[in-house]
Protein backbone atom coordinates (compact mmCIF):
# COMPACT_ATOMS: atom_id res chain seq x y z
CA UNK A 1 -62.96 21.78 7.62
CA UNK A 2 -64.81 20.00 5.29
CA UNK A 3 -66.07 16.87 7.07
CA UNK A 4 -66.89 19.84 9.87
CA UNK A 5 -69.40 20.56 7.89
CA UNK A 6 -70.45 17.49 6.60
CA UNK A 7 -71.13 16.94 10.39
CA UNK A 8 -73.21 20.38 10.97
CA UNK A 9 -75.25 19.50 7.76
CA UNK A 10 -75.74 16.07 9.09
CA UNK A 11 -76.85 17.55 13.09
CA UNK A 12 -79.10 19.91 11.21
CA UNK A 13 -80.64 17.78 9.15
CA UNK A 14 -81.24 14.19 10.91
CA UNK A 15 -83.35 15.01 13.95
CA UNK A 16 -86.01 15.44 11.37
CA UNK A 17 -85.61 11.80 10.66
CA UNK A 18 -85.46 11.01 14.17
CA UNK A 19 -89.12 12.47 14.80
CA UNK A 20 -90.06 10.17 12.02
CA UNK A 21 -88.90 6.80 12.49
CA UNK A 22 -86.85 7.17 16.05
CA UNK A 23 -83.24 7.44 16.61
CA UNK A 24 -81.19 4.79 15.37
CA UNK A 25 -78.48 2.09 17.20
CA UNK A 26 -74.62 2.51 15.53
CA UNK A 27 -73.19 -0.86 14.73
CA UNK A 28 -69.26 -1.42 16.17
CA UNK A 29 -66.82 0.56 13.87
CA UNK A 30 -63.89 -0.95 12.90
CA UNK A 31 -60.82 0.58 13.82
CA UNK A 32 -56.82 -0.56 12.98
CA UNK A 33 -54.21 -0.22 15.08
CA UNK A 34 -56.39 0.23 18.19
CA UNK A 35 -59.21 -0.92 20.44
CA UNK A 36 -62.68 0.37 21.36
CA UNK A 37 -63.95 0.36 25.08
CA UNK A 38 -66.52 -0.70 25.69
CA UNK A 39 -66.73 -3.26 22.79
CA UNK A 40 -70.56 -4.31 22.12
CA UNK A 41 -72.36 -5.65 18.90
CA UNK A 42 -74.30 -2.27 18.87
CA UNK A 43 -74.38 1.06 20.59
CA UNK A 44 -77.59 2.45 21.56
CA UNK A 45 -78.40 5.89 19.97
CA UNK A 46 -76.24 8.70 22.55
CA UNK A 47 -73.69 6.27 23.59
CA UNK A 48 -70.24 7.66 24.37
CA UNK A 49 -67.37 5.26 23.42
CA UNK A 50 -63.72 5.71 23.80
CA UNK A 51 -60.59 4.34 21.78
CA UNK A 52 -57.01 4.19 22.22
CA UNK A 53 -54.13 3.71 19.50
CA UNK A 54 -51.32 1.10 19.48
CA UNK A 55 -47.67 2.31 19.88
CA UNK A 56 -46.70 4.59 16.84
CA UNK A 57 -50.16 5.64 16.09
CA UNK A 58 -52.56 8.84 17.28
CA UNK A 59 -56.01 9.22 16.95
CA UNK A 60 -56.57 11.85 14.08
CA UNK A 61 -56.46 15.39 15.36
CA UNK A 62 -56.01 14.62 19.15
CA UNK A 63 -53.50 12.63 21.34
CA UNK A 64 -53.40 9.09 21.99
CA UNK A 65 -56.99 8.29 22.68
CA UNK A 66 -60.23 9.50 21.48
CA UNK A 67 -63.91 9.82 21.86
CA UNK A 68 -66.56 9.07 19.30
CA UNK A 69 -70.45 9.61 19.71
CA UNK A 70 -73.15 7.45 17.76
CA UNK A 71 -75.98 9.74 16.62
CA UNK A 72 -78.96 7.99 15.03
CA UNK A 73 -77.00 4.90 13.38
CA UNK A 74 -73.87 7.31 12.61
CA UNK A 75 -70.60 7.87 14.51
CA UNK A 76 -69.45 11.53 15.31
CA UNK A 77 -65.60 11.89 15.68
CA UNK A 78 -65.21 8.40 13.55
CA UNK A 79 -62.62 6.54 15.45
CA UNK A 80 -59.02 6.75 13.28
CA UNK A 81 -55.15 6.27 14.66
CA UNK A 82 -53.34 7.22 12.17
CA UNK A 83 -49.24 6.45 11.88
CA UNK A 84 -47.08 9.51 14.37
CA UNK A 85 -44.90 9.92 10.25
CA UNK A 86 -47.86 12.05 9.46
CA UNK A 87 -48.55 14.24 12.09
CA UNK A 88 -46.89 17.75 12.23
CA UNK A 89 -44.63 18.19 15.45
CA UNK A 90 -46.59 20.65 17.86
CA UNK A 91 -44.85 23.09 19.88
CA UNK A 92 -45.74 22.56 23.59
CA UNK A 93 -44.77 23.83 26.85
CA UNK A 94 -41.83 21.32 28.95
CA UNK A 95 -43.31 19.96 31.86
CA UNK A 96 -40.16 21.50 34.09
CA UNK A 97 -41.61 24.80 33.17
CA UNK A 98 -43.71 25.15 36.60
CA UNK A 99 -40.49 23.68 38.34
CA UNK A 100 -38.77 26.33 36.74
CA UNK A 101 -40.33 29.49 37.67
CA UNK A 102 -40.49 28.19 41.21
CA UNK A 103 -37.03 28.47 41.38
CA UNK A 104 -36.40 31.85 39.79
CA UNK A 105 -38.89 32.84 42.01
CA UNK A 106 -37.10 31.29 45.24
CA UNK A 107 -33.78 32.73 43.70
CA UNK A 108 -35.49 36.36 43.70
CA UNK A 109 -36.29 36.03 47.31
CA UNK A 110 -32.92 34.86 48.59
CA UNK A 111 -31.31 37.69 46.52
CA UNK A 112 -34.01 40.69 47.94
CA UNK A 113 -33.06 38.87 51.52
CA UNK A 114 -29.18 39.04 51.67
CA UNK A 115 -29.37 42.80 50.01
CA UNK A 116 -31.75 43.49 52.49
CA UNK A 117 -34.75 45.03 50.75
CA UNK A 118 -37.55 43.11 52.52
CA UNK A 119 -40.04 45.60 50.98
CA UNK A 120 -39.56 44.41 47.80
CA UNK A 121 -39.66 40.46 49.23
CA UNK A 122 -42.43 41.05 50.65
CA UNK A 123 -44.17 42.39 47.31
CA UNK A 124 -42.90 39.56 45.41
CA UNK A 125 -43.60 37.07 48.27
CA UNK A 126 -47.51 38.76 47.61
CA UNK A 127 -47.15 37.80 43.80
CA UNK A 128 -46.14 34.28 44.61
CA UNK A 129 -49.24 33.52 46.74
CA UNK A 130 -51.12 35.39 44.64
CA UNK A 131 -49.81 33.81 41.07
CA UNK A 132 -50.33 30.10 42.44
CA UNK A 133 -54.03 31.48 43.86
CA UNK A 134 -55.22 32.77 40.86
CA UNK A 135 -53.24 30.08 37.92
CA UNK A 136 -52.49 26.62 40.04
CA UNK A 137 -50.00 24.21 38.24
CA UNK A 138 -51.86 22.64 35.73
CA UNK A 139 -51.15 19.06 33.81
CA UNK A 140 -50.25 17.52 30.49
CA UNK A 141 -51.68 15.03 28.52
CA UNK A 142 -52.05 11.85 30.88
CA UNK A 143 -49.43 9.59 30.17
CA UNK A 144 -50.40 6.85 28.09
CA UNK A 145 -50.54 3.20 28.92
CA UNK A 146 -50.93 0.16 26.81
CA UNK A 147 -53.86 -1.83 26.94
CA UNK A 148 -55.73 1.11 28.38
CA UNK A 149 -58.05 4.21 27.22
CA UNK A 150 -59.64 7.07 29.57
CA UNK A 151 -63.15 7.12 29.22
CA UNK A 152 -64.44 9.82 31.11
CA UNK A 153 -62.38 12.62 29.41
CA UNK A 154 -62.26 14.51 25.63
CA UNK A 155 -58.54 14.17 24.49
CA UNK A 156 -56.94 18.09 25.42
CA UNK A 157 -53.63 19.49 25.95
CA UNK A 158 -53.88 21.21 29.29
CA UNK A 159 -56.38 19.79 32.28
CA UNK A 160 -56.62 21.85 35.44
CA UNK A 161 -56.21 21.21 38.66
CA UNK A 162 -57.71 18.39 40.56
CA UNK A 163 -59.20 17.44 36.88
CA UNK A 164 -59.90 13.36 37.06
CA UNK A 165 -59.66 11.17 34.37
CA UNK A 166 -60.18 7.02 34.38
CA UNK A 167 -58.10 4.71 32.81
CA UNK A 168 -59.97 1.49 31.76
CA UNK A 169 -58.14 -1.59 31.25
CA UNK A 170 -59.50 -3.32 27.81
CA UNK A 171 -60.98 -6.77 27.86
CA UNK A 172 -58.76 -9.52 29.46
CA UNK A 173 -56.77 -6.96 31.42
CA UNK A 174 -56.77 -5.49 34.78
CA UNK A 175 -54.42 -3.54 36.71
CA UNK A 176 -52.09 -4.99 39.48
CA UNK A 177 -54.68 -4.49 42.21
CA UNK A 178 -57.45 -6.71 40.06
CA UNK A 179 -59.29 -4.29 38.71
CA UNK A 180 -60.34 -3.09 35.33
CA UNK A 181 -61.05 1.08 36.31
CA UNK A 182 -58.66 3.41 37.98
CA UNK A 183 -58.78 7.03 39.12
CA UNK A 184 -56.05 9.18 38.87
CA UNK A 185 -56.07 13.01 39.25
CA UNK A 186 -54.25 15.96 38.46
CA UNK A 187 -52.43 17.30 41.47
CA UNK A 188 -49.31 20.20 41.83
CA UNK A 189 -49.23 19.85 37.95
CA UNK A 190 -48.27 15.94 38.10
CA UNK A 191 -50.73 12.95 37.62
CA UNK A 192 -50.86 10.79 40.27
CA UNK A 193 -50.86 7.18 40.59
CA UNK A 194 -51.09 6.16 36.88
CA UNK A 195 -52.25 2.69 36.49
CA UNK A 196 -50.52 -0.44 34.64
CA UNK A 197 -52.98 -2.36 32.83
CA UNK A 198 -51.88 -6.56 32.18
CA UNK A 199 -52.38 -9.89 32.77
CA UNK A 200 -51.86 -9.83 36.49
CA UNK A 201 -54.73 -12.43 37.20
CA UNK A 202 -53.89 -15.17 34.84
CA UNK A 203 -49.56 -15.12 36.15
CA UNK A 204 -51.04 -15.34 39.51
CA UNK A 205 -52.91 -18.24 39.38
CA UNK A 206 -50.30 -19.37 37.25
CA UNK A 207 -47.77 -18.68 40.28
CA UNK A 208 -49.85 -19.97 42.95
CA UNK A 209 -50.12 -23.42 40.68
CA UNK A 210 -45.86 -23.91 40.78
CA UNK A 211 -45.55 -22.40 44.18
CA UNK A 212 -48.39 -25.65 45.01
CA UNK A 213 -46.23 -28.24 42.77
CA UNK A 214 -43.10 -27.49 44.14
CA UNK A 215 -43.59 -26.81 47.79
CA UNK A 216 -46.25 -29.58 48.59
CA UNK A 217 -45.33 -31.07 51.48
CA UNK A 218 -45.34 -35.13 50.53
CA UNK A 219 -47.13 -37.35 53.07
CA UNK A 220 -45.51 -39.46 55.77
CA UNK A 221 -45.41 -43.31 54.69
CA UNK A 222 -46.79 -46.20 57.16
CA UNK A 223 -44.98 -47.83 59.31
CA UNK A 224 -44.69 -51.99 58.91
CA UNK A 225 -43.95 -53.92 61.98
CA UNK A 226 -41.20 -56.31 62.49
CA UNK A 227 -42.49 -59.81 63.41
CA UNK A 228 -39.29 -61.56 63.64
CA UNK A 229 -38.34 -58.96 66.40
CA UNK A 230 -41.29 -58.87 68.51
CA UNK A 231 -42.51 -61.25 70.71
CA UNK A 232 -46.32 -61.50 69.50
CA UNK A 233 -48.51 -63.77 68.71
CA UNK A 234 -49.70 -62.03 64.98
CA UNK A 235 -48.57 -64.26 62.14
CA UNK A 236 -49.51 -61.46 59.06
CA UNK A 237 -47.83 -58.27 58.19
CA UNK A 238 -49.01 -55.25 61.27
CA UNK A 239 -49.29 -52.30 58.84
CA UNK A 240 -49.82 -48.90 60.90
CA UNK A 241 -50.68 -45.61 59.46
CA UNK A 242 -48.63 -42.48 60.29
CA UNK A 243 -50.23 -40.73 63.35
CA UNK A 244 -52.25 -44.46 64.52
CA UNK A 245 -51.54 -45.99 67.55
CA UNK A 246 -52.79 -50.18 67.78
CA UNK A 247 -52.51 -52.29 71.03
CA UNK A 248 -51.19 -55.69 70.23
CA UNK A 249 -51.72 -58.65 72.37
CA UNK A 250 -48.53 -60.66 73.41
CA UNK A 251 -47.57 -64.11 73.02
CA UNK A 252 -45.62 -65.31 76.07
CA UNK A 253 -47.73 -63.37 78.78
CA UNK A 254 -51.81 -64.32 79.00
CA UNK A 255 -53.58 -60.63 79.03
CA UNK A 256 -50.74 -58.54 78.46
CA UNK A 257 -50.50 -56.45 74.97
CA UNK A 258 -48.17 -53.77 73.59
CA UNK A 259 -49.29 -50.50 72.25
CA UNK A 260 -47.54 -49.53 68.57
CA UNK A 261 -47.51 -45.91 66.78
CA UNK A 262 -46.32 -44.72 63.54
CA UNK A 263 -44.79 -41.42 63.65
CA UNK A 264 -43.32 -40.30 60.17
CA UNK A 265 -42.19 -43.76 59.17
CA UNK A 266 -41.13 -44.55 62.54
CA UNK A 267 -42.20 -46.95 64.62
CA UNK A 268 -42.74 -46.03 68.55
CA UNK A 269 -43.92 -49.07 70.74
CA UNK A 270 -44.56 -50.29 75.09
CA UNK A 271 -43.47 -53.51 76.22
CA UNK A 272 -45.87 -56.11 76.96
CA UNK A 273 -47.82 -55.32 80.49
């Protein structure tokens, strides 16, 4: 209550110094057990940041991320996970509770059917549309995900329906699809989608590199004729490349020649015309 209105006192009292010497930049707070997104050298005066907290931590007086504001050189909602050991257990809904009623509410209809009162079906059948008109499911917290903050949303217990919020991956991370950002939304009182945030980039270059060491295909050796065996006139070594074809003159016939190829280490050759 106290730093509350340290803050008020503050709001009150600096925008007098602003008209004097201009609104101030906020230099990067430090912050343990946690990371800041984004992370700069200095945040303009306005600037919006967002935190999360490592496993076994919460960000003091909300859930598992945070928001903090800079305000003329000075951070509002100063950017603290503190250990779970000191936080009072809160008293919340179960998430089955919308499940739940859904089924009472199906039992109810199945018992007014077989005993026959469809007046009364039909006026609870009424409530039904009109309950999940009037109060659609709503969701929790978003689940939380290392290496990953929401940036777009204030830290709350309840978000309605169709509420977005983005996750965004910290620095050196993406999600499995490459990127560093992802939507998800609040839909039938379940989030949907909910990103993983890793290393995906770096262990697929790293896989592409093995899957390139031990799969090249080696190449085909050349292909060395046999003198001895062949009735030429060449005196040196014929070496032939896989895939090359040579014509070779012959010894015992004026004007006739042979024609040689290499086909993976194999030699394929005419007789002399």
């Amino acid at each position: 209550m106290g730093m509350r209105c340290l803050e008020l006192v503050l709001l009150l009292w600096v925008p007098g110094l602003l008209q004097a010497q201009g609104p101030q930049p906020c230099s990067t707070p430090s912050l343990d057990a946690g990371f800041l997104l984004p992370v700069q050298e200095s945040y303009p005066h306005g600037t919006k940041i967002s935190y999360s907290c490592n496993d076994g931590y919460k960000a003091e007086g909300r859930g598992w991320w945070g928001t903090s504001t800079c305000f003329n050189g000075l951070w509002f909602g100063i950017p603290v996970c503190i250990s779970k050991c000191f936080l009072y257990p809160l008293k919340r809904f179960s998430s089955n509770t919308f499940i739940t009623l859904v089924r009472f509410l199906i039992f109810l209809c199945f018992f007014e059917m077989e005993t026959g009162t469809f007046d009364i079906l039909l006026k609870r059948l009424m409530c039904l549309i009109f309950f999940f008109t009037v109060y659609p499911p709503t969701c929790h917290e978003p689940p939380r995900i290392s290496n990953a903050a929401i940036i777009n949303q204030d830290f709350q217990d309840v978000f309605t329906q169709d509420t977005e919020v983005v996750y965004q991956c910290k620095d050196g991370y993406t999600t499995k699809e490459g990127a560093t950002k992802k939507s998800v939304f609040c839909r039938a009182g379940v989030w949907t989608d909910v990103p993983t945030c890793g290393r995906w980039r770096t262990f697929r270059h790293i896989q592409n590199l093995l899957i390139f060491c031990f799969f090249k295909v080696p190449a085909a050796s050349a292909c060395v004729l046999d003198l001895q065996r062949l009735d030429i006139g060449a005196t040196s070594q014929i070496s032939i490349k896989d895939g090359e074809t040579k014509e070779i003159d012959c010894t015992l016939w004026q004007d006739y020649s042979m024609f040689a190829r290499c086909s993976n280490g194999r030699i394929e050759a005419t007789k002399c015309e």
